[in-house]
C-alpha atoms as a PDB file:
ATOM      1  CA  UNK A   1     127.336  67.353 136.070  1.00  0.00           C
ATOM      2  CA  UNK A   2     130.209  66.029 134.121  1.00  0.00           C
ATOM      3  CA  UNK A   3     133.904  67.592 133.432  1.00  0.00           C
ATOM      4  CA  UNK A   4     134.730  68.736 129.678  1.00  0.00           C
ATOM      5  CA  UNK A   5     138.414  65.906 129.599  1.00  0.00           C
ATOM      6  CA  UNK A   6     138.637  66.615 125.633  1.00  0.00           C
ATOM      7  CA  UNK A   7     141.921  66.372 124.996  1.00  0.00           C
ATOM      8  CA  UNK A   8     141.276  68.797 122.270  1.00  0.00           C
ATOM      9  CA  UNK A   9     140.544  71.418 124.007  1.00  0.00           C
ATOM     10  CA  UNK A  10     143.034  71.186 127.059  1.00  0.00           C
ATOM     11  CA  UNK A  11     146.163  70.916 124.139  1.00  0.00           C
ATOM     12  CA  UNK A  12     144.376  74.327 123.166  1.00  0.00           C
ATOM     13  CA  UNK A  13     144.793  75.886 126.073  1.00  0.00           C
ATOM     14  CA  UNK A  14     148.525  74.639 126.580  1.00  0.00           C
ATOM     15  CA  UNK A  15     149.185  75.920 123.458  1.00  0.00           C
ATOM     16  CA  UNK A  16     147.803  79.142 124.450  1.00  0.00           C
ATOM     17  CA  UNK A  17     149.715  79.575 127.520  1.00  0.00           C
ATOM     18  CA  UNK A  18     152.990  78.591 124.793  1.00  0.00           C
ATOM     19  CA  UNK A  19     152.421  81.749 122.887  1.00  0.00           C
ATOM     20  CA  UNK A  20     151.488  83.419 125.580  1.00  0.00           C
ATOM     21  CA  UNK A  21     154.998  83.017 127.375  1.00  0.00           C
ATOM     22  CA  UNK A  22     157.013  82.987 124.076  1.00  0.00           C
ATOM     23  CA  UNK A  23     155.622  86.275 123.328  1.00  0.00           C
ATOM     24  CA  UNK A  24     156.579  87.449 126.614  1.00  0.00           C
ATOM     25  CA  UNK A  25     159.952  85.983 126.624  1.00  0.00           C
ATOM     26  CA  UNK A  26     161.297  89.389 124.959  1.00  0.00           C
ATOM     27  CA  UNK A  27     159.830  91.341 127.875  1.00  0.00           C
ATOM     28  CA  UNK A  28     161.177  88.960 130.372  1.00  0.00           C
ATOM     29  CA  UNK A  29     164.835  89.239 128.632  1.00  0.00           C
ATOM     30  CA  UNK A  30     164.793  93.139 128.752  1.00  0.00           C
ATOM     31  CA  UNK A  31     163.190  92.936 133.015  1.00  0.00           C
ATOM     32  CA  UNK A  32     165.617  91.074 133.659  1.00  0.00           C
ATOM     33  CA  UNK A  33     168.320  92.784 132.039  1.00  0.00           C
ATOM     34  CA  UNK A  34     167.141  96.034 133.552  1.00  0.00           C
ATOM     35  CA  UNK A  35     167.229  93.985 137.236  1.00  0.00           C
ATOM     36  CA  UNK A  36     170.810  93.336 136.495  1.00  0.00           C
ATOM     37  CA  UNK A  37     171.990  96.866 135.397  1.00  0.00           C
ATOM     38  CA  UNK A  38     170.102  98.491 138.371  1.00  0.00           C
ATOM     39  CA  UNK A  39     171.700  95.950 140.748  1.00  0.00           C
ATOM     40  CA  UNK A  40     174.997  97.087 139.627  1.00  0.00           C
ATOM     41  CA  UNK A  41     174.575 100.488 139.645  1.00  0.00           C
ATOM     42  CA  UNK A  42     172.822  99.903 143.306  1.00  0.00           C
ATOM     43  CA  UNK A  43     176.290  97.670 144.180  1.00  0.00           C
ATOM     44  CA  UNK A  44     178.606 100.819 142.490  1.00  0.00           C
ATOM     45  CA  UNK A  45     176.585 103.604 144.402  1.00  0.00           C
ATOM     46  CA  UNK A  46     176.406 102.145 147.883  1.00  0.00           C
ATOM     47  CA  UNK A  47     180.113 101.119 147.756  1.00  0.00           C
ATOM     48  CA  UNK A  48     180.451 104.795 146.648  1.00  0.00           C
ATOM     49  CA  UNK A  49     178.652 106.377 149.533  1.00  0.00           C
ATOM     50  CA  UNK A  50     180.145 103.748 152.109  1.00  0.00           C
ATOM     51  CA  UNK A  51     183.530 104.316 151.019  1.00  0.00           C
ATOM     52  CA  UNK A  52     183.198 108.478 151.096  1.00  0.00           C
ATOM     53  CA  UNK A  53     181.441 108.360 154.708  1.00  0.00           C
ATOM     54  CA  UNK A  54     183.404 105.932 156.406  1.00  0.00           C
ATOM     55  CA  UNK A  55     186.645 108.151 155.537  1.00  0.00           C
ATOM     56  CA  UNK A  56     184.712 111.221 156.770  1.00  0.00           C
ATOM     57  CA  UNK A  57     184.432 108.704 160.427  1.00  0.00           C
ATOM     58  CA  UNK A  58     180.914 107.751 159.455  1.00  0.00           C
ATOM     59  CA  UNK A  59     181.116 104.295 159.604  1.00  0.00           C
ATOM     60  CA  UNK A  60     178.112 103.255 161.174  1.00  0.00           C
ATOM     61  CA  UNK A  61     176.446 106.288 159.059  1.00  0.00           C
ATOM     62  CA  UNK A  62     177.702 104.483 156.120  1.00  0.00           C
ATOM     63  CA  UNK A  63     176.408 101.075 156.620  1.00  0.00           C
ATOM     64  CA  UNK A  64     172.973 101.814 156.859  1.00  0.00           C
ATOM     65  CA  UNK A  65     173.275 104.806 154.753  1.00  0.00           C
ATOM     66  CA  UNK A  66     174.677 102.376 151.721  1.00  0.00           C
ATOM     67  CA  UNK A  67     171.870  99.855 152.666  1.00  0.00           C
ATOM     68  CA  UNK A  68     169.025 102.012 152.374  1.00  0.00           C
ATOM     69  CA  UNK A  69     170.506 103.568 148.927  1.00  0.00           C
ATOM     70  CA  UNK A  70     170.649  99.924 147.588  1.00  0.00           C
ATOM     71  CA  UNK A  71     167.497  98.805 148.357  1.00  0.00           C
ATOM     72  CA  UNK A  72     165.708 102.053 146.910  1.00  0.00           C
ATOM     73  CA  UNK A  73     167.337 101.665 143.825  1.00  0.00           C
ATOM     74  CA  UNK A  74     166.555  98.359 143.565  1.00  0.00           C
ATOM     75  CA  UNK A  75     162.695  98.474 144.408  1.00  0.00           C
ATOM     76  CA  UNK A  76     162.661 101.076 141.506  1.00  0.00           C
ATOM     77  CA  UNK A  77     164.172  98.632 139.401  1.00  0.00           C
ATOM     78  CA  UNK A  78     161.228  95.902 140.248  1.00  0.00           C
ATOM     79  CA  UNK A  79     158.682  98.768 139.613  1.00  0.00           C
ATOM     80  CA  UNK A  80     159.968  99.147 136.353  1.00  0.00           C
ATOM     81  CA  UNK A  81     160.800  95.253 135.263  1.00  0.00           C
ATOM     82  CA  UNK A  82     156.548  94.815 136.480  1.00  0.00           C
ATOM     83  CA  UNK A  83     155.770  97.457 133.676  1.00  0.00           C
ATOM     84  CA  UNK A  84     158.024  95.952 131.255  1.00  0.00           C
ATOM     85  CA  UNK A  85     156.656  92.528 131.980  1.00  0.00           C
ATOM     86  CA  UNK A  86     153.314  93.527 132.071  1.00  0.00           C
ATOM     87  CA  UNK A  87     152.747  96.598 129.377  1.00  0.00           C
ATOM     88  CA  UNK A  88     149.346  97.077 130.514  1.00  0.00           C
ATOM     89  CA  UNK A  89     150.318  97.691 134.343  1.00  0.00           C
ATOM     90  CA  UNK A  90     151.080 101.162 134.409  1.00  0.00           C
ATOM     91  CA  UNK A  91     153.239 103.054 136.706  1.00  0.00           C
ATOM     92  CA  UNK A  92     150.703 105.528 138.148  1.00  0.00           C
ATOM     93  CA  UNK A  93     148.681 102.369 139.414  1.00  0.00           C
ATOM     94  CA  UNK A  94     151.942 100.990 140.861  1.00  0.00           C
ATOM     95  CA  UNK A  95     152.667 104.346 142.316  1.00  0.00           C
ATOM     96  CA  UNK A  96     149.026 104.247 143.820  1.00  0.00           C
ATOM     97  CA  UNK A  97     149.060 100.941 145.172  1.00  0.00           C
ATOM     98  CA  UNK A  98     152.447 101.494 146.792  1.00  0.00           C
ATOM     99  CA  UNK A  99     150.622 104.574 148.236  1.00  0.00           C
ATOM    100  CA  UNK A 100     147.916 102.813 149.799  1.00  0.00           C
ATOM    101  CA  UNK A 101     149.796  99.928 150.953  1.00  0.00           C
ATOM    102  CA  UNK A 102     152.791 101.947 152.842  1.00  0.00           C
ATOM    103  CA  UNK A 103     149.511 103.751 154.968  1.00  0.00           C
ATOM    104  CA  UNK A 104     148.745 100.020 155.820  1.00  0.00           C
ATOM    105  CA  UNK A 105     152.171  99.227 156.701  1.00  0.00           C
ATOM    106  CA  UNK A 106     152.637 102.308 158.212  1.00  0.00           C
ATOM    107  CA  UNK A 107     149.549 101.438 160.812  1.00  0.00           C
ATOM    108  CA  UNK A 108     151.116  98.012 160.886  1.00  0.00           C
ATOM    109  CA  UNK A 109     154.839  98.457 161.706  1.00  0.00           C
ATOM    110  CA  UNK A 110     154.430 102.498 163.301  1.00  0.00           C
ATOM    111  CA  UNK A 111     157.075 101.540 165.921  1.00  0.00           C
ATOM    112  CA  UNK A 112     159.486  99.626 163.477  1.00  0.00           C
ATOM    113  CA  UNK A 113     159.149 102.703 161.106  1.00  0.00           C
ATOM    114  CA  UNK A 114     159.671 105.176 163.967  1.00  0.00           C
ATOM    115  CA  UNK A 115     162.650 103.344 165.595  1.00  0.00           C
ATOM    116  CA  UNK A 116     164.452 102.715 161.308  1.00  0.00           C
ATOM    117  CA  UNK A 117     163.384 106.988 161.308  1.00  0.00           C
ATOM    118  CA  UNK A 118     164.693 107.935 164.912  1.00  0.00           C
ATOM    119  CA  UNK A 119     168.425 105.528 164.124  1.00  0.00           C
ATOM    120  CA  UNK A 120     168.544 107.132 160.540  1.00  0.00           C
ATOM    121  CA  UNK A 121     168.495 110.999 162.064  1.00  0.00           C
ATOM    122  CA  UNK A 122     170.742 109.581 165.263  1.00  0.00           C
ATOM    123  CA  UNK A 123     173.114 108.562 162.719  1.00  0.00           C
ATOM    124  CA  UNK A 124     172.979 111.626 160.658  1.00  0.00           C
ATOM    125  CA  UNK A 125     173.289 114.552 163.479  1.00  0.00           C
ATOM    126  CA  UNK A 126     175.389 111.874 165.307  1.00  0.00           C
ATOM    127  CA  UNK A 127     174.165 113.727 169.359  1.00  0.00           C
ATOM    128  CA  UNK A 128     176.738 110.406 170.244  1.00  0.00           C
ATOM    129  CA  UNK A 129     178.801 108.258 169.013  1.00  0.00           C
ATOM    130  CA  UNK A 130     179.855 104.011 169.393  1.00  0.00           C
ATOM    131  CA  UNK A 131     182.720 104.236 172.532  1.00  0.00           C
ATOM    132  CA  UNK A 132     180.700 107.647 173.981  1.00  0.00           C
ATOM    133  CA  UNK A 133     179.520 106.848 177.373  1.00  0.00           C
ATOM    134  CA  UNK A 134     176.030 107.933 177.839  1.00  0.00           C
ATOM    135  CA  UNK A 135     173.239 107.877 180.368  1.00  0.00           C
ATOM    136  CA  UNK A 136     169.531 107.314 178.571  1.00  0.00           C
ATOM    137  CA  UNK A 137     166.126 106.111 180.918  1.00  0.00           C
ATOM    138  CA  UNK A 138     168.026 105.492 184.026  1.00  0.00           C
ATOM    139  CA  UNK A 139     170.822 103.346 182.592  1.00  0.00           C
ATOM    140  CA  UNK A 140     174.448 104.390 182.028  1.00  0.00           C
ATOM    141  CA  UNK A 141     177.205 102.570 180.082  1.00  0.00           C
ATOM    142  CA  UNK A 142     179.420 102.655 176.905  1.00  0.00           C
ATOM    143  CA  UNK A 143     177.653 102.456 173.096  1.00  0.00           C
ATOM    144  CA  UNK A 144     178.812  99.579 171.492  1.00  0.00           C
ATOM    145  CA  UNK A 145     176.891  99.800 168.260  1.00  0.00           C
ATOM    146  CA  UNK A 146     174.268 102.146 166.483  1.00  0.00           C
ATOM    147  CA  UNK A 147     171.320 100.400 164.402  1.00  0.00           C
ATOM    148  CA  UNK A 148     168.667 101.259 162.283  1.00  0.00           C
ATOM    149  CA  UNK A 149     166.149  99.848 164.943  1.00  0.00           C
ATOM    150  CA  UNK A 150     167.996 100.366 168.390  1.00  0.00           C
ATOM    151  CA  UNK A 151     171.256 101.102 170.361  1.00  0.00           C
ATOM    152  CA  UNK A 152     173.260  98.676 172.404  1.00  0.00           C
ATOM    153  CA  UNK A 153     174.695  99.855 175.478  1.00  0.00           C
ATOM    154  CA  UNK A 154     177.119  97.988 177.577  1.00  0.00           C
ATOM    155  CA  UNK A 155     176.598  98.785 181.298  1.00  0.00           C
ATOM    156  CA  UNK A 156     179.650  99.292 183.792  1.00  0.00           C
ATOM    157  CA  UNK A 157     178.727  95.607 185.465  1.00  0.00           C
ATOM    158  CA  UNK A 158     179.031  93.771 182.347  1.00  0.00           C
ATOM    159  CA  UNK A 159     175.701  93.826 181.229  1.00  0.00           C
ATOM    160  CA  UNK A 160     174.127  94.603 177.260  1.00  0.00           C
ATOM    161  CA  UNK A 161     171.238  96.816 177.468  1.00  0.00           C
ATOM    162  CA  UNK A 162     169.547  97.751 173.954  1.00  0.00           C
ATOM    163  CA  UNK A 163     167.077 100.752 173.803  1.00  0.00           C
ATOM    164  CA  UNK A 164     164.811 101.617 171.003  1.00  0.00           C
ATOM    165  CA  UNK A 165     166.049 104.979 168.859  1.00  0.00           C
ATOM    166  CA  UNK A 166     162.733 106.250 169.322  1.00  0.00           C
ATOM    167  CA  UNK A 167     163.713 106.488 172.799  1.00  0.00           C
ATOM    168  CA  UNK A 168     166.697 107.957 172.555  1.00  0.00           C
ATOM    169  CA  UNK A 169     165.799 110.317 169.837  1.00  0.00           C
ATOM    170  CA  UNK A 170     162.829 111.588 172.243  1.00  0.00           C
ATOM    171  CA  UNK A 171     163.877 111.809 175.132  1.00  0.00           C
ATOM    172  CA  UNK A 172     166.539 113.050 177.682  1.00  0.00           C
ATOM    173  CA  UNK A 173     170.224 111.762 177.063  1.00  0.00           C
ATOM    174  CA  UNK A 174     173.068 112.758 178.848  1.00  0.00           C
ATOM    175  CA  UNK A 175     176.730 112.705 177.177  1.00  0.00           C
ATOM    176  CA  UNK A 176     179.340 112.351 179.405  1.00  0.00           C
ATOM    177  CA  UNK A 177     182.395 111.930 177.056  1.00  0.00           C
ATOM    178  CA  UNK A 178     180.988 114.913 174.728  1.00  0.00           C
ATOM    179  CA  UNK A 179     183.844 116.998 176.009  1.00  0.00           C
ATOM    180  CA  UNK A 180     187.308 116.540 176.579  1.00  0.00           C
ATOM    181  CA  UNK A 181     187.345 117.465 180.931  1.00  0.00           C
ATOM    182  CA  UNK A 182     184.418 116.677 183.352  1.00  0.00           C
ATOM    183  CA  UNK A 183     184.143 118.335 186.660  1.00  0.00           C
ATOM    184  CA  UNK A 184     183.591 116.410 190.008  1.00  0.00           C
ATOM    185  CA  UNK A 185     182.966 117.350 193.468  1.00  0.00           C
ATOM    186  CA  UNK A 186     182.670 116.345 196.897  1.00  0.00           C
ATOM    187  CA  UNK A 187     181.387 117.868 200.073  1.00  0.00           C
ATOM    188  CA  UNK A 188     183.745 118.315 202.804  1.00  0.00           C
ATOM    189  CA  UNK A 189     182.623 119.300 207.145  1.00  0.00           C
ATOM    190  CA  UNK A 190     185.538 120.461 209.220  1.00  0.00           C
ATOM    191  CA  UNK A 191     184.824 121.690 212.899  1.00  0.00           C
ATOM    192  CA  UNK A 192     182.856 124.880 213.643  1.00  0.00           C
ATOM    193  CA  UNK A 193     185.860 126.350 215.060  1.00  0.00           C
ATOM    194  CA  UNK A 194     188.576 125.502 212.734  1.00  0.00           C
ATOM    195  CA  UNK A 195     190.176 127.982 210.306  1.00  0.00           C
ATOM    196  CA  UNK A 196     188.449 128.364 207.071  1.00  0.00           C
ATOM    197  CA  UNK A 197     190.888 129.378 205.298  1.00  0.00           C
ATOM    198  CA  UNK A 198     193.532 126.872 206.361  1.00  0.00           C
ATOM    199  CA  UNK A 199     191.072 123.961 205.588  1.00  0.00           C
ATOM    200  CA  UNK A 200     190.588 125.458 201.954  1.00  0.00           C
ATOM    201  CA  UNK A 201     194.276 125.509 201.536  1.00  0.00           C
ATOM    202  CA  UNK A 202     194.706 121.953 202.775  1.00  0.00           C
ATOM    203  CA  UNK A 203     191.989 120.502 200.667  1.00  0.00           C
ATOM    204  CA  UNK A 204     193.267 122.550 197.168  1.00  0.00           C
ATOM    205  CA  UNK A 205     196.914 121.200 197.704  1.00  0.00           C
ATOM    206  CA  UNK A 206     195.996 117.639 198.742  1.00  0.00           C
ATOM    207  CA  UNK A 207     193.504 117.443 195.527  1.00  0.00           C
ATOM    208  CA  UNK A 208     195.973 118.878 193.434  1.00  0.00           C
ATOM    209  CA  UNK A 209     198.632 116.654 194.000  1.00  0.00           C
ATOM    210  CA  UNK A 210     196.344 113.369 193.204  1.00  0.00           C
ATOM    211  CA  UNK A 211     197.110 111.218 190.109  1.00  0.00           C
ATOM    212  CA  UNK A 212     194.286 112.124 187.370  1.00  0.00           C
ATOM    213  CA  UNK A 213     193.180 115.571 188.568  1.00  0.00           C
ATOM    214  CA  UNK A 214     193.831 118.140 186.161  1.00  0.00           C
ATOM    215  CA  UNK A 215     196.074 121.205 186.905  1.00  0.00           C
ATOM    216  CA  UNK A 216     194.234 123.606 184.543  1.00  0.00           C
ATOM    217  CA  UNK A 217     191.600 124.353 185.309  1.00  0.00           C
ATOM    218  CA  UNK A 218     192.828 123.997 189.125  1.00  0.00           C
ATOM    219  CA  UNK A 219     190.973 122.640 192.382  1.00  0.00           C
ATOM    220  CA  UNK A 220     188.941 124.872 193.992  1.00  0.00           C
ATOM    221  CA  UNK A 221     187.352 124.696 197.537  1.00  0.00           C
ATOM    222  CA  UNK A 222     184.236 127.149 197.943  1.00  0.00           C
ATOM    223  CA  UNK A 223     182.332 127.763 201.517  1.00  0.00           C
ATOM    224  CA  UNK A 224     178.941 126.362 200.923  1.00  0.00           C
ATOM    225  CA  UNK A 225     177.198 125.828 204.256  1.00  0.00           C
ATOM    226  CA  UNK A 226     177.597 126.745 208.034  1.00  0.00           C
ATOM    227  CA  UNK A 227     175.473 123.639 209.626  1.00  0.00           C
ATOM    228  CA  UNK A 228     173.982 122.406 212.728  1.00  0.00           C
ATOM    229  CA  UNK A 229     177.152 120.482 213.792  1.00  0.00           C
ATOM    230  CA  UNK A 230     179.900 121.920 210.855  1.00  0.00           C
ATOM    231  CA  UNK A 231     180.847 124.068 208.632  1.00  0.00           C
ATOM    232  CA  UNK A 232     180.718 122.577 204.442  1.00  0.00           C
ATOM    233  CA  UNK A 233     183.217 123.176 201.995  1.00  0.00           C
ATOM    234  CA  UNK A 234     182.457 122.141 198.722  1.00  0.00           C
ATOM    235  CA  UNK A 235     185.589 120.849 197.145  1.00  0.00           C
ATOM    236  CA  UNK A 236     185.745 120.839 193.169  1.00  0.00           C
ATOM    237  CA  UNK A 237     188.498 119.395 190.938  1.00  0.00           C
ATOM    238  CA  UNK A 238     188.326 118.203 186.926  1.00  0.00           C
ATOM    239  CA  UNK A 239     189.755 115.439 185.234  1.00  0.00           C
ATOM    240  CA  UNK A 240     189.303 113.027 181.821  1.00  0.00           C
ATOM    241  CA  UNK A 241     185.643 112.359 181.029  1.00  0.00           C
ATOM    242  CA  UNK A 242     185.631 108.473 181.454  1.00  0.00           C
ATOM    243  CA  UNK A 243     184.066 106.812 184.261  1.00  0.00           C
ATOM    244  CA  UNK A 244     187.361 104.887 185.361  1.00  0.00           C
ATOM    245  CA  UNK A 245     189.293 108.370 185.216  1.00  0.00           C
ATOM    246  CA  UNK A 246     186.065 110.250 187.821  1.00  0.00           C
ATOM    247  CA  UNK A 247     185.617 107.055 190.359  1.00  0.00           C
ATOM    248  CA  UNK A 248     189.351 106.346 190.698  1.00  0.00           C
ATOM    249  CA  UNK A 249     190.138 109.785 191.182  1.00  0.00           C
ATOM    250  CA  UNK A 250     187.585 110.998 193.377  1.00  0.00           C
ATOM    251  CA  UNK A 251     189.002 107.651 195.742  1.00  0.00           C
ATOM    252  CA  UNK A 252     192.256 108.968 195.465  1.00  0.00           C
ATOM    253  CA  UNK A 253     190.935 113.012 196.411  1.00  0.00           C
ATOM    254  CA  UNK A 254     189.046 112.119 199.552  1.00  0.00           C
ATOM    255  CA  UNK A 255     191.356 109.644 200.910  1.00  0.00           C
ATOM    256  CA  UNK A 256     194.288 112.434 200.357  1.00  0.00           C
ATOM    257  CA  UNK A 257     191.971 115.394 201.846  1.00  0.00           C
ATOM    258  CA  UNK A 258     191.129 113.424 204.965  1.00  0.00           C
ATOM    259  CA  UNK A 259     194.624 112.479 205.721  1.00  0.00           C
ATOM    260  CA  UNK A 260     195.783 116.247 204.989  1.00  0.00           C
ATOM    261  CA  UNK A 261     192.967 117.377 207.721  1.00  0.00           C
ATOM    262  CA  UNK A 262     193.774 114.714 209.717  1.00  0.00           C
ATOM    263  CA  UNK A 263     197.538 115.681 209.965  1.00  0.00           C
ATOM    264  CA  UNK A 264     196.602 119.512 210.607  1.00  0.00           C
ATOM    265  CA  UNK A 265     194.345 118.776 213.475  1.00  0.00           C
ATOM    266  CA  UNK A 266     191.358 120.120 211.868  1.00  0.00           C
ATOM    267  CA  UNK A 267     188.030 118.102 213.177  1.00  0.00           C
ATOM    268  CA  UNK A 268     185.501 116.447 210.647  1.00  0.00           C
ATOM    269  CA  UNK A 269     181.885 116.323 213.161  1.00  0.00           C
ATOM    270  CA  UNK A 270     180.002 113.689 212.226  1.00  0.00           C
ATOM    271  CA  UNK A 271     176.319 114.495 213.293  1.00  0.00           C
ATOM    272  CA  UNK A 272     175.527 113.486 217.092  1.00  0.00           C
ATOM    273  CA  UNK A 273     172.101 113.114 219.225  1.00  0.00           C
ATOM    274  CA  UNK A 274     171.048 113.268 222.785  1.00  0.00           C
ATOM    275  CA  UNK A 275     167.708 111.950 223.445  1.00  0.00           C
ATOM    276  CA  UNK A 276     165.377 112.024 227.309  1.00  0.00           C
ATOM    277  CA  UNK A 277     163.210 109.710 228.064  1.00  0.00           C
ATOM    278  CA  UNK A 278     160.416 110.989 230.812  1.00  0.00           C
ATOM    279  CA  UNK A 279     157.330 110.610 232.039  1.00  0.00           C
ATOM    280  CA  UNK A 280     154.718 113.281 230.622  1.00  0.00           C
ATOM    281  CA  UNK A 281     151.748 112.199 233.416  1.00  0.00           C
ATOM    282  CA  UNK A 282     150.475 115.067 235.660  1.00  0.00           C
ATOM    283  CA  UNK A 283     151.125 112.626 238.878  1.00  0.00           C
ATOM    284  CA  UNK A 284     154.954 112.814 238.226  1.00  0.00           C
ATOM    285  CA  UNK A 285     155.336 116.007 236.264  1.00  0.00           C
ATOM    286  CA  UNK A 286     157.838 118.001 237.927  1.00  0.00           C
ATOM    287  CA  UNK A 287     159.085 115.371 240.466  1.00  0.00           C
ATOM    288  CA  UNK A 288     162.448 114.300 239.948  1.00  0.00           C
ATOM    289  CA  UNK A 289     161.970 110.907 242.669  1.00  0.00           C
ATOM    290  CA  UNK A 290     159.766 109.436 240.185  1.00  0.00           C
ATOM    291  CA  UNK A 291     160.608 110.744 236.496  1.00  0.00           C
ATOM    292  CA  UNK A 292     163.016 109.150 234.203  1.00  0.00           C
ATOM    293  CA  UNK A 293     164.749 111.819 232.537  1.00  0.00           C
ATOM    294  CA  UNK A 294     167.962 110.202 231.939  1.00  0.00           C
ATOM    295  CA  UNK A 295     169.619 111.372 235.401  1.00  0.00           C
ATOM    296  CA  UNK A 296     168.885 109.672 239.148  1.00  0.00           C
ATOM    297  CA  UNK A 297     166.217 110.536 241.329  1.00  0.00           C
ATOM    298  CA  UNK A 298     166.714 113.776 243.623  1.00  0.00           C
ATOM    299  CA  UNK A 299     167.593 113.500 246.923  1.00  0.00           C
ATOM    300  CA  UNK A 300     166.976 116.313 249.840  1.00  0.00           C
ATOM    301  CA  UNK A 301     165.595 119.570 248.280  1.00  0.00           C
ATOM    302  CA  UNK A 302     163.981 118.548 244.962  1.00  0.00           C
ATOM    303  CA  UNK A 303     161.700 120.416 243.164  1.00  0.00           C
ATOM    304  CA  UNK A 304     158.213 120.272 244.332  1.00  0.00           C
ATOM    305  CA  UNK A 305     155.402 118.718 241.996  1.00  0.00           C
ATOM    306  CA  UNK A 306     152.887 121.013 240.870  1.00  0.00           C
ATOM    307  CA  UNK A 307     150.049 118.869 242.312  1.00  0.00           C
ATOM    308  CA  UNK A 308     151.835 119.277 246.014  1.00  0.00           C
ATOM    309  CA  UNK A 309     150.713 122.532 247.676  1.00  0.00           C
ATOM    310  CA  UNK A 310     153.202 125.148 248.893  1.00  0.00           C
ATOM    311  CA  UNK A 311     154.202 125.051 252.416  1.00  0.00           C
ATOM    312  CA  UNK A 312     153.550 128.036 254.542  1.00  0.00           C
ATOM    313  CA  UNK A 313     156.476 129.600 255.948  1.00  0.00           C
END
């Protein structure tokens, strides 16, 4: 089987391609022109919306809000170049194709998508925002930045944690700098006969005069609990909603109230336990010679075992 090398007919096919390309050079001009226009108007429209949101405090919002804008307007621009390029590709088949093929890259890249979805709506109803300190799936820190695909987190130790929007966006999140105070609160046990009321008093001033606790709204002891060994006040007091504002000051409350109940004479129990050790056998039951029930063996008139018969008399 031999190969067709006429030069003939491979300068035929050159030429060909020539006319081919020359006749789509036009096309190509007017693509590529379009490319350019859309790219500016993409530039001038997501400088537009970044500017406008970042002076409404949207900056994050306005990063990825101007990013997604551009890159729309620019994949319609490539849609329309192709059908410039290529008269007989029409739009409806690009529209179709692009339908088809997001399904497959839906299947594909579900979690991608659902993370880019879950940071988009984040961003947009803003629950948070960077510099809130939150607590999501068991960890608790500051937000240092909000993506399209996932938060980042610094922990109190020092540590980055990132966690997937989809996460976030689904599940439980607490706030704790959503509001200007935060309240905190701390059991107290004073003696079963010590005054209530002078305890209460006690613990109120003490709290109240600690750096970072917030005279309005005041401390507050409440009666909670009349125990085994104590009676439990609960005492509450409020102060700023960062973590270094709560820990510090809730140091500086209990060491104050103890000292203030300390001064006063008023007793804080701490639980206590007396255990007996004894024999349980029917030979020593009831005879204090040979049981061990913490205490010495009787001596003279003891109590008689139950296995000993009573003496006449």
């Amino acid at each position: 089987m031999g190969i067709d090398t006429d030069a003939g007919t491979i300068i035929d096919k050159v030429e060909t391609w020539i006319e081919g390309l020359i006749r789509l050079v036009p096309n190509l001009v007017s693509a590529a022109v379009i490319l350019l226009v859309f790219y500016l108007v993409a530039r001038a429209v997501s400088y537009g919306v970044s500017r406008t949101l970042a002076r409404h405090g949207r900056p994050t919002l306005a990063n990825v809000g101007a990013a997604l804008l551009r890159w729309s307007i620019m994949i319609m621009a490539f849609l329309l170049a192709a059908t410039i390029v290529l008269p007989s590709l029409r739009p409806g088949d690009l529209l179709s194709g692009l339908g088809i093929g997001s399904v497959a890259i839906g299947f594909t890249f579900k979690d991608i998508l659902q993370n880019l979805l879950s940071g988009v709506l984040i961003l947009l109803r803003q629950p948070f925002r960077v510099g809130d300190q939150i607590v999501v799936n068991g960890f608790e820190g500051t937000v240092e930045d909000i993506e399209t695909r996932a938060t980042f987190i610094k922990t109190y130790d020092g540590r980055r944690v990132i966690i997937p929007n989809a996460q976030i966006y689904t599940g439980t999140l607490t706030v704790n700098t959503a509001f200007d105070l935060r309240r905190s609160e701390y059991d107290i046990g004073i003696g079963c006969n010590d005054d209530w009321d002078k305890a209460m008093e006690l613990m109120v001033e003490a709290a109240r005069q600690c750096e970072g606790v917030l005279s309005d709204p005041a401390p507050e002891a409440i009666p909670v609990g009349i125990d085994a060994y104590q009676n439990t006040i609960r005492l509450r007091w409020w102060t700023k909603p960062e973590r270094i504002d709560v820990i510090r000051t809730q140091g500086r409350v209990i060491v104050a109230v103890y000292k203030a109940l300390d001064r006063a004479g008023i007793d804080m129990p701490y639980p206590t336990q007396v255990q007996l050790w004894h024999d349980q056998t029917k030979v020593t039951d009831g005879d204090r010679r040979l049981q061990r029930e913490g205490w010495p063996a009787g001596q003279g008139d003891v109590p008689r075992p139950r296995w000993q018969p009573a003496k006449d008399g």
